[in-house]
Each structure stands twice: as structure tokens, then as C-alpha cells.
C-alpha atoms as a PDB file:
ATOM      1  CA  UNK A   1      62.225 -29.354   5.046  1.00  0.00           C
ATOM      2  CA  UNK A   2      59.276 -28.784   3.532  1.00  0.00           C
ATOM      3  CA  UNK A   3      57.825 -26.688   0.382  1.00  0.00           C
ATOM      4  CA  UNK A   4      56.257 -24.405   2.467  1.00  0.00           C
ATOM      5  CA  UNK A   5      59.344 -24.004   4.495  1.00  0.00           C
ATOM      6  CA  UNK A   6      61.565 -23.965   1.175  1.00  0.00           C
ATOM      7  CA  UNK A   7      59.643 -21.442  -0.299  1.00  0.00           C
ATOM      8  CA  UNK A   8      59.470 -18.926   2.493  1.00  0.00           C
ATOM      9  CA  UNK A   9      63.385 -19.291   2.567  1.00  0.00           C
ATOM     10  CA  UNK A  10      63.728 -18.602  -1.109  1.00  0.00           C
ATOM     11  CA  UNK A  11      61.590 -15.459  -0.662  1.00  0.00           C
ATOM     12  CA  UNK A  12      63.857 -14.277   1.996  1.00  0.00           C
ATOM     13  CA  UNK A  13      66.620 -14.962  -0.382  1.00  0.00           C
ATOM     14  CA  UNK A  14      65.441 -13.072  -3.376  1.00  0.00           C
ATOM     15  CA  UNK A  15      64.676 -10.359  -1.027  1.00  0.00           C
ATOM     16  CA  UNK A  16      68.532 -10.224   0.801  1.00  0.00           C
ATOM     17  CA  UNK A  17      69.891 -10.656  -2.754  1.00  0.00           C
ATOM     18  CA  UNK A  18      67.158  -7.080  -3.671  1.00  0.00           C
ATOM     19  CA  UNK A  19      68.588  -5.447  -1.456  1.00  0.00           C
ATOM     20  CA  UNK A  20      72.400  -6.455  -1.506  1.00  0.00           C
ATOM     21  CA  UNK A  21      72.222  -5.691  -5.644  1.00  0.00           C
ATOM     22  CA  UNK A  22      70.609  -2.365  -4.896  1.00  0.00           C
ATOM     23  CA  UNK A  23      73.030  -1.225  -1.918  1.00  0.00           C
ATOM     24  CA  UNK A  24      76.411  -2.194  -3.991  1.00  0.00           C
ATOM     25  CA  UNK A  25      74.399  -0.042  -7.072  1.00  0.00           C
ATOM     26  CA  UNK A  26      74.109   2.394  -4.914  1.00  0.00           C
ATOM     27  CA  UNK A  27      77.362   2.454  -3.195  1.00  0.00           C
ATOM     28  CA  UNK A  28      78.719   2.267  -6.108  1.00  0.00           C
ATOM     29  CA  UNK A  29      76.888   5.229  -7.812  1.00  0.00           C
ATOM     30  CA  UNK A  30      78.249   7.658  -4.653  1.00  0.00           C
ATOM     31  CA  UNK A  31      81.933   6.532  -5.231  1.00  0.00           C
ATOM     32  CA  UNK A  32      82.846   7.248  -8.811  1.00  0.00           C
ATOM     33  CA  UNK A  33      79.499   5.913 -10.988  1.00  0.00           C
ATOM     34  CA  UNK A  34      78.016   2.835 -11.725  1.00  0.00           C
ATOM     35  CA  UNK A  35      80.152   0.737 -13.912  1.00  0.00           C
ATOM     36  CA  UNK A  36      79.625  -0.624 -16.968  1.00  0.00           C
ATOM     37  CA  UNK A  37      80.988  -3.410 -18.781  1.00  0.00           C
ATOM     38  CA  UNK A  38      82.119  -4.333 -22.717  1.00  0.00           C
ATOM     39  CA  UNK A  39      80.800  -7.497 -24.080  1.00  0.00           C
ATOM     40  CA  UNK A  40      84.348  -9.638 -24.317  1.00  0.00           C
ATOM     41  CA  UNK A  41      86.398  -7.241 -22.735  1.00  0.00           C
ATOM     42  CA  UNK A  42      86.507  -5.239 -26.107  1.00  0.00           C
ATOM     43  CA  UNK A  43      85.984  -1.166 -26.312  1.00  0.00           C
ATOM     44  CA  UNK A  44      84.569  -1.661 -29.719  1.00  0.00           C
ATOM     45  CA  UNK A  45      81.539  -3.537 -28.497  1.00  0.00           C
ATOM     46  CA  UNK A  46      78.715  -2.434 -26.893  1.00  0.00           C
ATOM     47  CA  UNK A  47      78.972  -1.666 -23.230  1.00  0.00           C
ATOM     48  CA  UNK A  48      76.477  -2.828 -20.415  1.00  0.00           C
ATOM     49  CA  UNK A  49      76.092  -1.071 -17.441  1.00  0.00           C
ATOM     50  CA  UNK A  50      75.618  -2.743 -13.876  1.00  0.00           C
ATOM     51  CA  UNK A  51      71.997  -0.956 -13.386  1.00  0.00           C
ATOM     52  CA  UNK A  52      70.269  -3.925 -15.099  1.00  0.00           C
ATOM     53  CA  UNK A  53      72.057  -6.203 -12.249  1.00  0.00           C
ATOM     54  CA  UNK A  54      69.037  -4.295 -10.003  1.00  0.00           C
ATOM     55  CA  UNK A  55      66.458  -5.645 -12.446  1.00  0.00           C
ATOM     56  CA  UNK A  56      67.737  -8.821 -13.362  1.00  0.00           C
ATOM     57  CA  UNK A  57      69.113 -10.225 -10.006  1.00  0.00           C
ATOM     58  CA  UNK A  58      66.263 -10.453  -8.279  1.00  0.00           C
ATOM     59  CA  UNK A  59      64.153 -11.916 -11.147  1.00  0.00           C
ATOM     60  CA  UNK A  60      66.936 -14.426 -11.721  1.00  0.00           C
ATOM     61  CA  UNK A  61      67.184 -15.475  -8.075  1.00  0.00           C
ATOM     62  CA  UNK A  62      63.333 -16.065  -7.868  1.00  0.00           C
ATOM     63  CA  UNK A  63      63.150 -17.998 -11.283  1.00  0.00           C
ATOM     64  CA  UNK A  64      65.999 -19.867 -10.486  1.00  0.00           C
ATOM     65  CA  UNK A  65      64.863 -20.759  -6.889  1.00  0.00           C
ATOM     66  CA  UNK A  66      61.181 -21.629  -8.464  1.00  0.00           C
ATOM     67  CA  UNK A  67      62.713 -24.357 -10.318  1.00  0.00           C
ATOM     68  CA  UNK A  68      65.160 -25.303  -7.381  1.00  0.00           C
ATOM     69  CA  UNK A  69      61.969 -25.887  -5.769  1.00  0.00           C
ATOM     70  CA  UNK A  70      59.904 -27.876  -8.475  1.00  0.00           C
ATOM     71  CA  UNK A  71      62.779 -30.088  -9.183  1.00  0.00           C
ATOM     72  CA  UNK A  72      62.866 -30.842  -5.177  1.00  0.00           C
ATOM     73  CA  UNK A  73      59.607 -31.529  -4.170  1.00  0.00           C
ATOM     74  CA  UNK A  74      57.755 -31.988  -7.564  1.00  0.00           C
ATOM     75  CA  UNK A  75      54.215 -32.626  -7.511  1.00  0.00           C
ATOM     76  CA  UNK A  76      54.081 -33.156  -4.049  1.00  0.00           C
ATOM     77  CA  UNK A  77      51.843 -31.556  -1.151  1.00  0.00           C
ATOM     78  CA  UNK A  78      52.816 -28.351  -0.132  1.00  0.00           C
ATOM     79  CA  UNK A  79      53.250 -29.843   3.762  1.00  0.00           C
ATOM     80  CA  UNK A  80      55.198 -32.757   2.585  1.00  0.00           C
ATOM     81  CA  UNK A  81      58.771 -33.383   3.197  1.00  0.00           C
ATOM     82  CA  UNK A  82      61.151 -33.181  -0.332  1.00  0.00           C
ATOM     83  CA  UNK A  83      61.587 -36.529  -1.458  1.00  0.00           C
ATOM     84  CA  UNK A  84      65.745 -36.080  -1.353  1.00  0.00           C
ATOM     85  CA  UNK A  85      67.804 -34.063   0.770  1.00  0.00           C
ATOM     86  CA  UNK A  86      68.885 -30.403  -0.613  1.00  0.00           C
ATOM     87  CA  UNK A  87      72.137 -31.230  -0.418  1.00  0.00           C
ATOM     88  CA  UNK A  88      72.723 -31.741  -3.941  1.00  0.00           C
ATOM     89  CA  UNK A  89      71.266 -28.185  -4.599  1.00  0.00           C
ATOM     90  CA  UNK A  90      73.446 -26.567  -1.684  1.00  0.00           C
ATOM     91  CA  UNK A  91      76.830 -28.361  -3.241  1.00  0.00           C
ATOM     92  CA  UNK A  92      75.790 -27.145  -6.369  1.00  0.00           C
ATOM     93  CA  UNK A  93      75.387 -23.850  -5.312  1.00  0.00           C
ATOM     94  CA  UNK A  94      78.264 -23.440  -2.942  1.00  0.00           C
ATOM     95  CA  UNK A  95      80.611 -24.785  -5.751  1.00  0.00           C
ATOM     96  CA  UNK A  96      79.065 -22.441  -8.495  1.00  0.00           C
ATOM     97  CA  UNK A  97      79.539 -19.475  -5.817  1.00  0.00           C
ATOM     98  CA  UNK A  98      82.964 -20.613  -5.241  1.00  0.00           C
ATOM     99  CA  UNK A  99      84.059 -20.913  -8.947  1.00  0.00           C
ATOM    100  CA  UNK A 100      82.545 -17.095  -9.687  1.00  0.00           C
ATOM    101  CA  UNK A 101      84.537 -15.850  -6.784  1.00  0.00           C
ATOM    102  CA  UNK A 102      87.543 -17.639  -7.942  1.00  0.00           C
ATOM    103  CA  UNK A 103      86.860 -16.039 -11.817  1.00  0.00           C
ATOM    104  CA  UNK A 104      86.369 -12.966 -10.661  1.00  0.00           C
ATOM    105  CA  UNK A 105      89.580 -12.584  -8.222  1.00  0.00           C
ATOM    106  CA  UNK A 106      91.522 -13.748 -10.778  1.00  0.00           C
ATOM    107  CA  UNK A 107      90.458 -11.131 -13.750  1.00  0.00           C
ATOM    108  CA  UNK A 108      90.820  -8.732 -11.204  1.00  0.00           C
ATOM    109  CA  UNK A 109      94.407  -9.541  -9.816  1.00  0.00           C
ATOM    110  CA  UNK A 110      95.151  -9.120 -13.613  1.00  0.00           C
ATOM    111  CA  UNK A 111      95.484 -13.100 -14.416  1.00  0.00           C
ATOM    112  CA  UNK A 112      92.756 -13.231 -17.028  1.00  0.00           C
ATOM    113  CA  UNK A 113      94.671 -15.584 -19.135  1.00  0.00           C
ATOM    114  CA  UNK A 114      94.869 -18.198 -15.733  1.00  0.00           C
ATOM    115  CA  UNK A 115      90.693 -17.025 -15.921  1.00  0.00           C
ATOM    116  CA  UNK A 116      90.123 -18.251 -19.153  1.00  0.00           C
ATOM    117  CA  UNK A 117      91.870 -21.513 -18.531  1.00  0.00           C
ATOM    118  CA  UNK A 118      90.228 -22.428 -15.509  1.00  0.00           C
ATOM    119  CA  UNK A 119      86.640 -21.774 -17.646  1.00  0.00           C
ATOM    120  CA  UNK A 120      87.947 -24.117 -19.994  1.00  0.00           C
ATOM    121  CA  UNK A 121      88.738 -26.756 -17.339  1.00  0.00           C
ATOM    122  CA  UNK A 122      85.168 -26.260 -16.287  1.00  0.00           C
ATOM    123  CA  UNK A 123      84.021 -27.662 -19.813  1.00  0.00           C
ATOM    124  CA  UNK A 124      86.375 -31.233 -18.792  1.00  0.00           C
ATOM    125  CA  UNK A 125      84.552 -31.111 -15.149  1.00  0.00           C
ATOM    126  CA  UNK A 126      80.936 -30.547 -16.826  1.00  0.00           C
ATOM    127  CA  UNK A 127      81.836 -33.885 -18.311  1.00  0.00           C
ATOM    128  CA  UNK A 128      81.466 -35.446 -14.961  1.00  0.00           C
ATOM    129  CA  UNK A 129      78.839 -33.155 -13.006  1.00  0.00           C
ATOM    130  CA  UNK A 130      75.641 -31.733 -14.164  1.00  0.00           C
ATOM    131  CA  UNK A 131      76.652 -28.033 -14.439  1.00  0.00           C
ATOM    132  CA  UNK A 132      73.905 -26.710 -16.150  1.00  0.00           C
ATOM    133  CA  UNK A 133      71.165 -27.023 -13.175  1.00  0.00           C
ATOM    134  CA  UNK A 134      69.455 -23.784 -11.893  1.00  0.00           C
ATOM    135  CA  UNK A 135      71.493 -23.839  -8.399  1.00  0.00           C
ATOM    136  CA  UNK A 136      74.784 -24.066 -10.097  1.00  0.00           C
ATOM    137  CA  UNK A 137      74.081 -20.851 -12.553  1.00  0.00           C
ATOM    138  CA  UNK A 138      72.361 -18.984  -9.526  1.00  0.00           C
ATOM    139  CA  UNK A 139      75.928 -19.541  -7.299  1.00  0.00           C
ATOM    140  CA  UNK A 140      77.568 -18.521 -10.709  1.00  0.00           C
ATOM    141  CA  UNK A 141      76.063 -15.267 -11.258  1.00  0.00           C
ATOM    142  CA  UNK A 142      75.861 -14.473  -7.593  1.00  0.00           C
ATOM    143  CA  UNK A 143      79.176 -15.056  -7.145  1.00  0.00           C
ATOM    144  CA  UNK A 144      81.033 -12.640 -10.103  1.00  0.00           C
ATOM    145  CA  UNK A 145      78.277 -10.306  -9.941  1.00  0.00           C
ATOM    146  CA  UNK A 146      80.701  -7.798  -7.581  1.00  0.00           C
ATOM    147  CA  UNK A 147      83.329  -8.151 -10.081  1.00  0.00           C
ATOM    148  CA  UNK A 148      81.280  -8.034 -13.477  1.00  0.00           C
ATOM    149  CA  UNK A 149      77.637  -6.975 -13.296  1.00  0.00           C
ATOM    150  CA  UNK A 150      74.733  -9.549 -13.277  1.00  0.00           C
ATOM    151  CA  UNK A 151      73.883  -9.470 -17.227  1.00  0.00           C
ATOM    152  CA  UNK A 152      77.702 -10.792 -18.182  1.00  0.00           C
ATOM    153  CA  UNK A 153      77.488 -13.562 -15.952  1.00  0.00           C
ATOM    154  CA  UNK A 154      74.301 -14.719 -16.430  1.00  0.00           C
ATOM    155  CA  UNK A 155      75.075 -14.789 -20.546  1.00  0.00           C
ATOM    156  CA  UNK A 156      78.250 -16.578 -19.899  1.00  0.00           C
ATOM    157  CA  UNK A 157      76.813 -18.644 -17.189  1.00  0.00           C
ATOM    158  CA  UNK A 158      73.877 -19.667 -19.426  1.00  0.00           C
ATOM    159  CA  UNK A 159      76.047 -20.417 -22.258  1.00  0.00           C
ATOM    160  CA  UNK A 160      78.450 -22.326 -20.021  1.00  0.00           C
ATOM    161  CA  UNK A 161      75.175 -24.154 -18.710  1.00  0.00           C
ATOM    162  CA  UNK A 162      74.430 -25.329 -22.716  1.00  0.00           C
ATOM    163  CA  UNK A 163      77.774 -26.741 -22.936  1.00  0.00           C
ATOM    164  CA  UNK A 164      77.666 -28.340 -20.020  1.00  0.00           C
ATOM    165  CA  UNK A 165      74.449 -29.959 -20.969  1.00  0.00           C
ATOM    166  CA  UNK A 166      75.428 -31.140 -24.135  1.00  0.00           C
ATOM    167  CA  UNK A 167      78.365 -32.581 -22.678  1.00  0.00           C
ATOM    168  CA  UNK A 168      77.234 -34.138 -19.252  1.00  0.00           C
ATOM    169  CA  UNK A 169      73.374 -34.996 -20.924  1.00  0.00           C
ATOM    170  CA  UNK A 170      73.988 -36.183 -23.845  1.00  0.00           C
ATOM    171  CA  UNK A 171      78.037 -36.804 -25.243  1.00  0.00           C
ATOM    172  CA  UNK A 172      78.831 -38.893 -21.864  1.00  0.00           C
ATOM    173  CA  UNK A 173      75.984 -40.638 -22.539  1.00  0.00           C
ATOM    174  CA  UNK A 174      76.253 -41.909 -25.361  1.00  0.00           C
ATOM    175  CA  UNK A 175      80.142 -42.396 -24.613  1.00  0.00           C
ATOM    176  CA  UNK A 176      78.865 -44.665 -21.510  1.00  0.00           C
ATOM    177  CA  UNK A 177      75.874 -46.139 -23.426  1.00  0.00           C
ATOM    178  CA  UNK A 178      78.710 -47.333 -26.419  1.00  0.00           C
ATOM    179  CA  UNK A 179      80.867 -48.181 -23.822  1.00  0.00           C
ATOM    180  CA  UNK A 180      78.606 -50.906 -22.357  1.00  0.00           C
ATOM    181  CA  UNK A 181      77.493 -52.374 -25.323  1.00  0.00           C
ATOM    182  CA  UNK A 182      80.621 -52.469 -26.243  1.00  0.00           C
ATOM    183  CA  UNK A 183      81.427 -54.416 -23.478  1.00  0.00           C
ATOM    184  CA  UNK A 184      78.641 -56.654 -23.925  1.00  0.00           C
ATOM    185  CA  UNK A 185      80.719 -58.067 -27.505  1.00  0.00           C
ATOM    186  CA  UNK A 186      84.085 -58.853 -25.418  1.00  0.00           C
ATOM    187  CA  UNK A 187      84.063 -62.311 -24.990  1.00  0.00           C
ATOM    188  CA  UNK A 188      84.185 -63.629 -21.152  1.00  0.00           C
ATOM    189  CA  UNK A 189      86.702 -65.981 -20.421  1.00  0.00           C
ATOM    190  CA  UNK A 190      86.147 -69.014 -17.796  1.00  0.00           C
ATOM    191  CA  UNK A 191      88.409 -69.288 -14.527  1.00  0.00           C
ATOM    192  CA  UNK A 192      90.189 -72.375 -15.234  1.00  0.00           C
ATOM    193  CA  UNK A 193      89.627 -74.812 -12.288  1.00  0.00           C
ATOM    194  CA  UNK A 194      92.660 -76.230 -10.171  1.00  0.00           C
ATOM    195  CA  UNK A 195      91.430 -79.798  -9.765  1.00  0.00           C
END
């Protein structure tokens, strides 16, 4: 695939995703009213209704699939194949999608304790995979947007996304950078000959 081709698909993308955030809006405002949502779950804090999801979504996809984009074919010519495979970016994505569905059924079959836990096992798996790229908070967002609007996902997605950075980018790091040098000071013993 090329840029050209990548970025024709990412149009079409931001466009489907347009017009599926504006049908469920208005779907939604025909069947009881557009919803809106409490920061944290809490009636005491401000609420924020799902009629930014039309103005943010779109935005969102097409930022996020510019970078997708950049970090895929860099500084190369716009006819040129990307340097690596997209299948990184499509895991990343699917898995991301996947976990927001899986959030989202689960606050809504009334397990938001089981919710919360499975966010904080994200934070031991973050430790491992690069969380915080632009495909994986895309497939977030996209995928508990149904259940929660676009603008609570994308804050906890974002802030999810820091974490994970800090964790992934720089803590394992440093864990596997001390762990080598580390290993560098243990002495090395000899095989003993048989002879």
C-alpha cells in the first residue's frame, strides 16, 4: 500500500465514521434525547452530552489517521510503498476496538466494578505493548463511543495513553536498561572440560 492509497482510505474512514456519529446522534435524538454523560459517573459533576461526539469524532479520526500515516510512511514519496507492513497499526487498532467494546458491555450489563479492574489490568499489559500510539486510542474511542459518548473516552483514553507511555517508554526501560548492566557485573563461569 501506498500513501496515496492510505490516505484515500483514511478519508473514506473519517467520512463512514461522520456519518455513523451523526446517524446514532440522530437516532438517538428521535428515541428519547441525546444522552449525556457525568464526568466519573457522579451527578454532582458536570454532565457532557453526546452532541460533541458529532464534532469531535470526526476530527479525532482524521488527526489520529494523519499521524497513523506519518508514522508509516514518513518522509517518503507519496507513490512509494510504506516501509513496514500496517499490520502493527491494524492489531493495534482491532485490539483497542476490542477492549472499548469489552468496557463498554460490561458497564452496561451492570459489572462496572469487573470494568474498572480490567482498566487496571490494562496499566500491567501497557507494560509490555505500546498502548499509547494513535491507532490504539482511535480503536479505543471508536469502540465505547455507543456506550459513553466520544469526549469520555477520548479523556480516559488519552490519559490511559500517558500512563501507558510512561510505563512502556520509559519505566521498562530503564527496568531493562538496569537489568542488562546488571547483568554485565555477574561474573561468567567457565564450562569445566571433561578431559
Amino acid at each position: 500500500m501506498n500513501e496515496n492509497n492510505f490516505s484515500r482510505i483514511a478519508l473514506y474512514c473519517t467520512v463512514l465514521v461522520t456519518v455513523a456519529i451523526w446517524a446514532l446522534l440522530a437516532w438517538s435524538h428521535y428515541h428519547g434525547g441525546v444522552p449525556s454523560h457525568h464526568l466519573l459517573a457522579r451527578k454532582e459533576l458536570p454532565a457532557i452530552s453526546n452532541w460533541w461526539g458529532g464534532l469531535l469524532l470526526p476530527v479525532l479520526t482524521g488527526l489520529l489517521l494523519y499521524r497513523i500515516r506519518k508514522q508509516a510512511f514518513g518522509k517518503n514519496d507519496s507513490d512509494s510503498d510504506s516501509p513496514q507492513p500496517l499490520r502493527r497499526e491494524i492489531y493495534g487498532f482491532v485490539g483497542a476496538l476490542s477492549f472499548g467494546v469489552l468496557i463498554s458491555v460490561l458497564f452496561t450489563a451492570g459489572a462496572s466494578d469487573v470494568a474498572g479492574n480490567v482498566m487496571l489490568g490494562l496499566f500491567a499489559f501497557a507494560f509490555f505493548v505500546p498502548i499509547y500510539r494513535p491507532e490504539c486510542l482511535l480503536g479505543f474511542v471508536l469502540g465505547m463511543t455507543y456506550t459513553f459518548g466520544a469526549v469520555l473516552p477520548l479523556l480516559i483514553g488519552t490519559l490511559v495513553g500517558l500512563v501507558g507511555l510512561v510505563l512502556h517508554g520509559y519505566i521498562r526501560r530503564a527496568l531493562v536498561y538496569a537489568g542488562s548492566k546488571l547483568a554485565l557485573l555477574l561474573p561468567v563461569s567457565k564450562p569445566k572440560s571433561n578431559g
